[in-house]
N, C-alpha and C. Protein backbone atom coordinates (compact mmCIF):
# COMPACT_ATOMS: atom_id res chain seq x y z
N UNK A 1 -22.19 -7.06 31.91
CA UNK A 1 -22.14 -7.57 30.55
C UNK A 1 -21.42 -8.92 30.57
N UNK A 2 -22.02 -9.92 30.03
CA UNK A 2 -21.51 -11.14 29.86
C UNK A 2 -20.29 -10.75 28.37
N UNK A 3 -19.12 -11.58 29.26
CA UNK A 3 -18.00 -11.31 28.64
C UNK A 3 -18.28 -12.78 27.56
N UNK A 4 -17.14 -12.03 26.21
CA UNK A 4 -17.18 -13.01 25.13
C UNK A 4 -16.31 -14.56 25.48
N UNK A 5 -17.19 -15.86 24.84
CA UNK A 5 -17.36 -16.93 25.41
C UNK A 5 -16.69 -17.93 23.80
N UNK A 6 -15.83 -17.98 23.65
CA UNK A 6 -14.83 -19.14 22.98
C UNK A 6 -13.95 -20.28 22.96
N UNK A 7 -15.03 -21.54 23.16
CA UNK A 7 -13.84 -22.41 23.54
C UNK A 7 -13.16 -23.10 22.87
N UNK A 8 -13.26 -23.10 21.06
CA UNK A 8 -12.83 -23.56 20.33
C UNK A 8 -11.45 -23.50 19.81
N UNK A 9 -10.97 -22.10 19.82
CA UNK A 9 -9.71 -21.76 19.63
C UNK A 9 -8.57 -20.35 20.16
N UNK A 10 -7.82 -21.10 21.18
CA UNK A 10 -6.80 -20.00 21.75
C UNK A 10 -5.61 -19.98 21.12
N UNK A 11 -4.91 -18.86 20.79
CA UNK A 11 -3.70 -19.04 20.14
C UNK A 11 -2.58 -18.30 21.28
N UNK A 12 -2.09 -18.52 22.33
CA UNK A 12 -0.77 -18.22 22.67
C UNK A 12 -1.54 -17.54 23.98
N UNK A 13 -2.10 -18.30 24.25
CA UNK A 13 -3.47 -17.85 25.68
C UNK A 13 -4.40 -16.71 25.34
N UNK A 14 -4.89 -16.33 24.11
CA UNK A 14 -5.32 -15.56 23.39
C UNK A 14 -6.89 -16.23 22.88
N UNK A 15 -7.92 -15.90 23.23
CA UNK A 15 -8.98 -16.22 23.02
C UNK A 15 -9.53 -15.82 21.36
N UNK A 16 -9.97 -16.43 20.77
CA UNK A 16 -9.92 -16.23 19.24
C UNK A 16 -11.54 -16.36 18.91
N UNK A 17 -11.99 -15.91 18.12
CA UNK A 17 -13.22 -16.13 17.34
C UNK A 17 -13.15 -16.02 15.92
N UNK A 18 -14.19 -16.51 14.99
CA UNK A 18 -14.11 -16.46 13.77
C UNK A 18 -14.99 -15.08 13.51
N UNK A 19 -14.68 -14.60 12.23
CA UNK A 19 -15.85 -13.26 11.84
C UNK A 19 -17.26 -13.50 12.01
N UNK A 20 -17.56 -14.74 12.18
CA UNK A 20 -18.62 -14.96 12.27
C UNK A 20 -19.09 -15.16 13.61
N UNK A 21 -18.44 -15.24 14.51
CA UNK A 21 -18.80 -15.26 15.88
C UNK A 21 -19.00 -13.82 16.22
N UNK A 22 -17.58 -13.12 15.96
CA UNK A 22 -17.54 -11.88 16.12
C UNK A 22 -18.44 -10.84 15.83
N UNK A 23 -18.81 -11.31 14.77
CA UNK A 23 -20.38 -10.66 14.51
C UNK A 23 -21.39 -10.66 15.20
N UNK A 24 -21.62 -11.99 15.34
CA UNK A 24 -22.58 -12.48 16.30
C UNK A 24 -22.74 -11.58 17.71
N UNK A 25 -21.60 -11.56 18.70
CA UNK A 25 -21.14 -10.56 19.64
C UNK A 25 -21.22 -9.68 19.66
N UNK A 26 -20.94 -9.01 18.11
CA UNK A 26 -21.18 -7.37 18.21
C UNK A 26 -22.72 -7.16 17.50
N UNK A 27 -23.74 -8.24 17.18
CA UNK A 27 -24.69 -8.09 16.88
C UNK A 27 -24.53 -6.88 15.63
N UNK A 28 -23.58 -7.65 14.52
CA UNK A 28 -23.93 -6.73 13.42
C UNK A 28 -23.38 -7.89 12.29
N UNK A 29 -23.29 -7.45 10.90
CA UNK A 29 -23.21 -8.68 10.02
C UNK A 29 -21.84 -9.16 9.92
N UNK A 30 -21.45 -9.90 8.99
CA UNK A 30 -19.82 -10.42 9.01
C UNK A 30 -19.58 -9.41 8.26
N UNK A 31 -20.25 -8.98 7.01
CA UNK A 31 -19.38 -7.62 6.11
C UNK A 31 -19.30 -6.73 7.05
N UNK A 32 -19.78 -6.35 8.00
CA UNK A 32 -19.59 -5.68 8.44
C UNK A 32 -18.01 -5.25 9.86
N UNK A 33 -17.87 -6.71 10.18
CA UNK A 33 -16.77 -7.19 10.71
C UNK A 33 -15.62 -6.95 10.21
N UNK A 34 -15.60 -7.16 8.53
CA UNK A 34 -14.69 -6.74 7.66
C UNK A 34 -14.05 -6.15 7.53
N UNK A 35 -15.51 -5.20 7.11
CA UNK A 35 -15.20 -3.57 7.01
C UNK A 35 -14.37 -2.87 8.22
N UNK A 36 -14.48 -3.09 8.99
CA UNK A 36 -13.54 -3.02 10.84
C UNK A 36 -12.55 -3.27 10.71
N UNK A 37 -11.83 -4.33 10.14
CA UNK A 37 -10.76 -4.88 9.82
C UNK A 37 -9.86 -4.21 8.50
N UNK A 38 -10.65 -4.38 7.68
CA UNK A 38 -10.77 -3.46 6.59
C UNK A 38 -9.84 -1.70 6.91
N UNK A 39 -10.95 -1.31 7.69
CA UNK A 39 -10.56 -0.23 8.64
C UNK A 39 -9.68 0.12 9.32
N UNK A 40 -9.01 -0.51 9.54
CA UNK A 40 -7.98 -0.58 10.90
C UNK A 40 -8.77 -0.83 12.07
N UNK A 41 -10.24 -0.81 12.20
CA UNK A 41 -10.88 -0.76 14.23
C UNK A 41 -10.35 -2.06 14.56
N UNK A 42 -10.63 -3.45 13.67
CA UNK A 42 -9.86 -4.54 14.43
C UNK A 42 -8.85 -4.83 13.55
N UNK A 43 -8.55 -5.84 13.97
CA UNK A 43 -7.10 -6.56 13.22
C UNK A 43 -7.37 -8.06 13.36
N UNK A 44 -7.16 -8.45 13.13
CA UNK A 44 -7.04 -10.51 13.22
C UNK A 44 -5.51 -11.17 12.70
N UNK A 45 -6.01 -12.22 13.15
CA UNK A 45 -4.61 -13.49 12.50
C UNK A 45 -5.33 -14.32 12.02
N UNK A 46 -4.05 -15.18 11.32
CA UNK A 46 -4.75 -16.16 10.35
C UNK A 46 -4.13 -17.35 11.31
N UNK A 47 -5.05 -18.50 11.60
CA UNK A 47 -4.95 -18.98 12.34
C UNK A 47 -5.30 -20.82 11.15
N UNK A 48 -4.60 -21.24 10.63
CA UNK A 48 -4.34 -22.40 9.82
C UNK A 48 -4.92 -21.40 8.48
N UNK A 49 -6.60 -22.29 8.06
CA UNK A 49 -7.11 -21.54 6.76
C UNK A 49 -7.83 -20.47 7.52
N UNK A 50 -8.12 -20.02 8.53
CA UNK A 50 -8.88 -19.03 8.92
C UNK A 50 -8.54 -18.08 9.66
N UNK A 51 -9.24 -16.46 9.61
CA UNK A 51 -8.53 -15.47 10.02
C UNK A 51 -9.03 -15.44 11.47
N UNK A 52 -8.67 -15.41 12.23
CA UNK A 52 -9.38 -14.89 14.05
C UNK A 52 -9.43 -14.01 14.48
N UNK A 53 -10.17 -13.18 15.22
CA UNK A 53 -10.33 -11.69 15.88
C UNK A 53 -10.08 -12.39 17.65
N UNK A 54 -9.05 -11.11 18.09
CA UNK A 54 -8.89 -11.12 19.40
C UNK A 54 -10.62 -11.50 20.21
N UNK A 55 -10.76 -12.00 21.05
CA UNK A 55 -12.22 -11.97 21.75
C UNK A 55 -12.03 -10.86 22.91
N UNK A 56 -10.45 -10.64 23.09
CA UNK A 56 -10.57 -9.03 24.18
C UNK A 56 -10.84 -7.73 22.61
N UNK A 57 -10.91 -7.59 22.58
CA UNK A 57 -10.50 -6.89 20.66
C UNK A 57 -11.84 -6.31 20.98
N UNK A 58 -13.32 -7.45 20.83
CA UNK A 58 -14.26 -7.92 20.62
C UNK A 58 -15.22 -7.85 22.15
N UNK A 59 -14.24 -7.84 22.88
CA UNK A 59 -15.03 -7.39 24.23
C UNK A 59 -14.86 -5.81 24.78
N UNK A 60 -14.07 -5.14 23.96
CA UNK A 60 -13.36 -3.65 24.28
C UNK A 60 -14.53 -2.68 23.15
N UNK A 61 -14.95 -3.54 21.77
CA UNK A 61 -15.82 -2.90 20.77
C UNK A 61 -17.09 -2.81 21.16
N UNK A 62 -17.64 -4.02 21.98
CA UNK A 62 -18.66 -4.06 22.30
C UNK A 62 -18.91 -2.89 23.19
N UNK A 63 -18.05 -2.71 24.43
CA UNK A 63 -18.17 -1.84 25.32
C UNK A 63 -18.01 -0.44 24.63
N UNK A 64 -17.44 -0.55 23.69
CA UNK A 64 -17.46 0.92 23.08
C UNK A 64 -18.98 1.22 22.26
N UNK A 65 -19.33 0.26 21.92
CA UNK A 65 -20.37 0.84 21.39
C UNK A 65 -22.09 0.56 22.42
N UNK A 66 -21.75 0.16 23.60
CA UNK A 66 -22.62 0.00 24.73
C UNK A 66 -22.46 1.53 25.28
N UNK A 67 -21.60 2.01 25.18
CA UNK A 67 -21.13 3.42 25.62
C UNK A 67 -22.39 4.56 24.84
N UNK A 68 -21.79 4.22 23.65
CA UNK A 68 -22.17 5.00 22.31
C UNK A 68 -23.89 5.09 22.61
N UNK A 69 -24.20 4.34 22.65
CA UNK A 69 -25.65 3.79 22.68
C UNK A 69 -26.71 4.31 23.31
N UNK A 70 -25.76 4.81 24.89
CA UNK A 70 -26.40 5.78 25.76
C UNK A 70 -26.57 6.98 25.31
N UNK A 71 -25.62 7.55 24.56
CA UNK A 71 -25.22 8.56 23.79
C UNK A 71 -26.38 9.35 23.02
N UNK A 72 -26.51 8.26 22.28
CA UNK A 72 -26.92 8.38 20.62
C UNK A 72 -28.25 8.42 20.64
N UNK A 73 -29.43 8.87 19.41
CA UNK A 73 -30.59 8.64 19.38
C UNK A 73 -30.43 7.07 18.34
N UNK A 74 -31.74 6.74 18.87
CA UNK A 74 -32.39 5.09 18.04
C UNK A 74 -32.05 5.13 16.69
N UNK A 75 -31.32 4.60 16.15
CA UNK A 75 -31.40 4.66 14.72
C UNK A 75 -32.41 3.19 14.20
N UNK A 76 -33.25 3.59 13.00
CA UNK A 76 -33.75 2.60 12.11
C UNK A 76 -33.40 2.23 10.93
N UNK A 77 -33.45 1.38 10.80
CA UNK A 77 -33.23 0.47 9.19
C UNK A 77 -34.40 1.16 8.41
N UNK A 78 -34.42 0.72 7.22
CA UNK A 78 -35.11 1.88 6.05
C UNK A 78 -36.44 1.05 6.10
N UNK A 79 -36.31 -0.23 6.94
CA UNK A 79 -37.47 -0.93 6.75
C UNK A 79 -38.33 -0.50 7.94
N UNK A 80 -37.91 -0.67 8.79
CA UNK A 80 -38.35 0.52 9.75
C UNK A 80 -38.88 1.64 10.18
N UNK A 81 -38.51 2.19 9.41
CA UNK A 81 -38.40 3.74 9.01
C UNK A 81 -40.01 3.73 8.37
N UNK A 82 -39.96 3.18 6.78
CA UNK A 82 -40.64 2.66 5.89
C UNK A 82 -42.01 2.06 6.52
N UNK A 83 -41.88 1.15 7.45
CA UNK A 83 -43.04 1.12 8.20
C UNK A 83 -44.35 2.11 8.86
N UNK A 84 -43.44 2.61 10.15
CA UNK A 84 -43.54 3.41 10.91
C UNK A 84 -44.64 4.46 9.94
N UNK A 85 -43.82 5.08 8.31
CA UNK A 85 -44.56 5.95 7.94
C UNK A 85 -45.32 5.72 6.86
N UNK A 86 -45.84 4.25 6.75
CA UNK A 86 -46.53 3.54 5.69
C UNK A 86 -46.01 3.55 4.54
N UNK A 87 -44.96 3.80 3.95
CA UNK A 87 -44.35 3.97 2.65
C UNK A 87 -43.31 2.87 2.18
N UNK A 88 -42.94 2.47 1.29
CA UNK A 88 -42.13 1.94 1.10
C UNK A 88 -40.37 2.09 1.30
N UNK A 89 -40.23 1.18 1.14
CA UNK A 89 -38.28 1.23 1.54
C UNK A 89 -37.68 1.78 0.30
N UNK A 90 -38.27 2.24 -0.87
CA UNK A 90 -37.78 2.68 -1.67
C UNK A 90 -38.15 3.90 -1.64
N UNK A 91 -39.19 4.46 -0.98
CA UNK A 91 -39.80 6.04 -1.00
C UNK A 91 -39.19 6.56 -0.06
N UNK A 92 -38.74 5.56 1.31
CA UNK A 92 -37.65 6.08 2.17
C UNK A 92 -36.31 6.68 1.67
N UNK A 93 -35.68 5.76 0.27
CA UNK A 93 -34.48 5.67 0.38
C UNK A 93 -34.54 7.20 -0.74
N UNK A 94 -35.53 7.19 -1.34
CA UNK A 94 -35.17 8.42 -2.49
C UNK A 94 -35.84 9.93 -1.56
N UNK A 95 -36.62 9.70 -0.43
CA UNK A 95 -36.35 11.05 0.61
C UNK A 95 -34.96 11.28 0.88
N UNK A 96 -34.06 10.48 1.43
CA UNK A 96 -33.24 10.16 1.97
C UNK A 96 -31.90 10.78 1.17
N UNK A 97 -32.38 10.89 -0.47
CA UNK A 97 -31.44 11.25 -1.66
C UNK A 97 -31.92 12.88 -1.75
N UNK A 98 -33.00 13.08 -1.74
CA UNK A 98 -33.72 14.26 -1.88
C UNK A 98 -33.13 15.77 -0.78
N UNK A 99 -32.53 14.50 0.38
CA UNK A 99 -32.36 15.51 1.52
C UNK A 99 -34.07 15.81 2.87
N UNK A 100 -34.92 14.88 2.15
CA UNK A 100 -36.27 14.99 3.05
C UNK A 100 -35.91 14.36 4.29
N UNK A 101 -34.97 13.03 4.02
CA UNK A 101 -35.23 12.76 5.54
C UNK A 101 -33.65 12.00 5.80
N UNK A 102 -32.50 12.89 6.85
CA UNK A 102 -31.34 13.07 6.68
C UNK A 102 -31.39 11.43 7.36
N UNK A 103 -30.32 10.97 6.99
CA UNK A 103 -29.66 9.54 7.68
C UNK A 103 -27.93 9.41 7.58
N UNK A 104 -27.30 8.82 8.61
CA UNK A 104 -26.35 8.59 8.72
C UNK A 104 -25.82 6.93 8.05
N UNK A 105 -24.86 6.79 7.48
CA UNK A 105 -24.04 5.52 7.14
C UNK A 105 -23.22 4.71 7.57
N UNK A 106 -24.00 3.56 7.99
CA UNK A 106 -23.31 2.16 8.69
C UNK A 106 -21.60 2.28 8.06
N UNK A 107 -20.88 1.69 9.15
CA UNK A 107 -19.30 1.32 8.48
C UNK A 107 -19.69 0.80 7.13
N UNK A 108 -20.66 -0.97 7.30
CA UNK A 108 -20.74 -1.45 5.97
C UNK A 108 -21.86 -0.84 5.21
N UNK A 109 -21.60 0.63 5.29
CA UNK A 109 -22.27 1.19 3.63
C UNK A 109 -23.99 1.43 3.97
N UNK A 110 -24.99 0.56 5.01
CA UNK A 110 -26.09 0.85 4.95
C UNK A 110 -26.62 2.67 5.47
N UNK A 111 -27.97 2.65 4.98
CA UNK A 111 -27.97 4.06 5.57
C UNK A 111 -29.22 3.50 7.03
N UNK A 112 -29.18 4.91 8.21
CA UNK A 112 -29.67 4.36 9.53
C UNK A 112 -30.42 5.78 9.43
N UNK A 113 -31.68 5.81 9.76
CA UNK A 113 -32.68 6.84 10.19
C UNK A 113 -32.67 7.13 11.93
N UNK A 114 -32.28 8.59 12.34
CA UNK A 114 -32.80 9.25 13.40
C UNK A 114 -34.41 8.27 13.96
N UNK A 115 -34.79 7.86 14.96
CA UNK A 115 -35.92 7.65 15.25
C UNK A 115 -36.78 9.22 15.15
N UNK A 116 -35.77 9.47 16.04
CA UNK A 116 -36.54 11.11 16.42
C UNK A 116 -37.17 11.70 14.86
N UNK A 117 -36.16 11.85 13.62
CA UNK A 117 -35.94 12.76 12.83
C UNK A 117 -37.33 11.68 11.56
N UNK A 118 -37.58 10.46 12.10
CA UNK A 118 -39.13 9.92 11.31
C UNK A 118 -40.33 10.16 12.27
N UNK A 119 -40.11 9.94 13.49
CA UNK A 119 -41.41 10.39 14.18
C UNK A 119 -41.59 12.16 13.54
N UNK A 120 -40.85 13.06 13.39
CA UNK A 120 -41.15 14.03 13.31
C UNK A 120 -41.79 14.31 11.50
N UNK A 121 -41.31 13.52 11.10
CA UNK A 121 -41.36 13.66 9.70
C UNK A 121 -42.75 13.44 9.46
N UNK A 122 -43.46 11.90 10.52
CA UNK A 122 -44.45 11.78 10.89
C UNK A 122 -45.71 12.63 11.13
N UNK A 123 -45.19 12.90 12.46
CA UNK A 123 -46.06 14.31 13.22
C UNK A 123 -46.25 15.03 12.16
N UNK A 124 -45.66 15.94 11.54
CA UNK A 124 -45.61 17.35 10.72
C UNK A 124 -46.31 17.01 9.29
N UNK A 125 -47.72 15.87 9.92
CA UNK A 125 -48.37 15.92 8.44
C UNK A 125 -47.88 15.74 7.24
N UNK A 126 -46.44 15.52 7.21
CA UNK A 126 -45.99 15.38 5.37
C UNK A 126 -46.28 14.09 5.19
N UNK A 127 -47.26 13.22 5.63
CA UNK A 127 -47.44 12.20 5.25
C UNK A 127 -49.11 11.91 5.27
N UNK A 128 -49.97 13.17 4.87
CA UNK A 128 -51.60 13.57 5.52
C UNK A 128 -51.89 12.47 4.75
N UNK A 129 -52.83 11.49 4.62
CA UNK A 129 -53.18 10.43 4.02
C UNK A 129 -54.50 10.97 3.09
N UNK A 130 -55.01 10.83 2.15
CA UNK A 130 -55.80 11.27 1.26
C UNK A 130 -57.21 10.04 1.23
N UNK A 131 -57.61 9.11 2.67
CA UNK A 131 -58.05 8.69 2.20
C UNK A 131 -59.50 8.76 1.73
């Protein structure tokens, strides 16, 4: 894994990034960076007008969730999801309320579909097309 790459700002031999880099790195949004922070998972300093995240902080999250990854089944976005079973992202999201088709919740609030748990939803005909 290519380690995180900042040459703009070190504070006290401390490699720094903005939320927006940090995002970038962990390939997820800045609210979502926040929300981490928010959280207690990271912490930052304020570094003049701007806050900075450790880039070891940021290289320890990544690996945690490179871990995770092996772990875990595929999750999809509702658009995704929504695709896959020709329906809309809104017919996804009110299964999803119904209890038809279970999903788990991003730190920042989104909901993530099982791959497995739409292919099956798939397969099992509840989606027989009438045409």
């Amino acid at each position: 894994m290519r380690g995180v790459e900042c040459a703009d700002c070190c504070f006290m031999g401390q490699r720094l990034l903005t939320h927006a880099q940090a995002s970038e790195h962990l390939g997820v949004s800045v609210g979502t960076v926040r929300a981490l922070l928010r959280d207690g998972i990271l912490s930052d300093l304020r570094v003049g007008p701007q806050h900075r995240v450790s880039a070891t902080q940021i290289e320890q999250l990544r690996a945690a969730f490179a871990r995770l990854g092996g772990q875990e089944k595929r999750l999809l976005r509702s658009s995704e999801a929504a695709k896959i079973l020709g329906v809309s992202q809104s017919t996804i999201e009110n299964w999803s309320i119904a209890g038809r088709l279970p999903f788990t919740s991003t730190v920042g609030g989104h909901r993530r579909y099982q791959e497995e748990d739409v292919r099956r939803l798939q397969s099992d005909g509840f989606l027989a097309r009438t045409d």
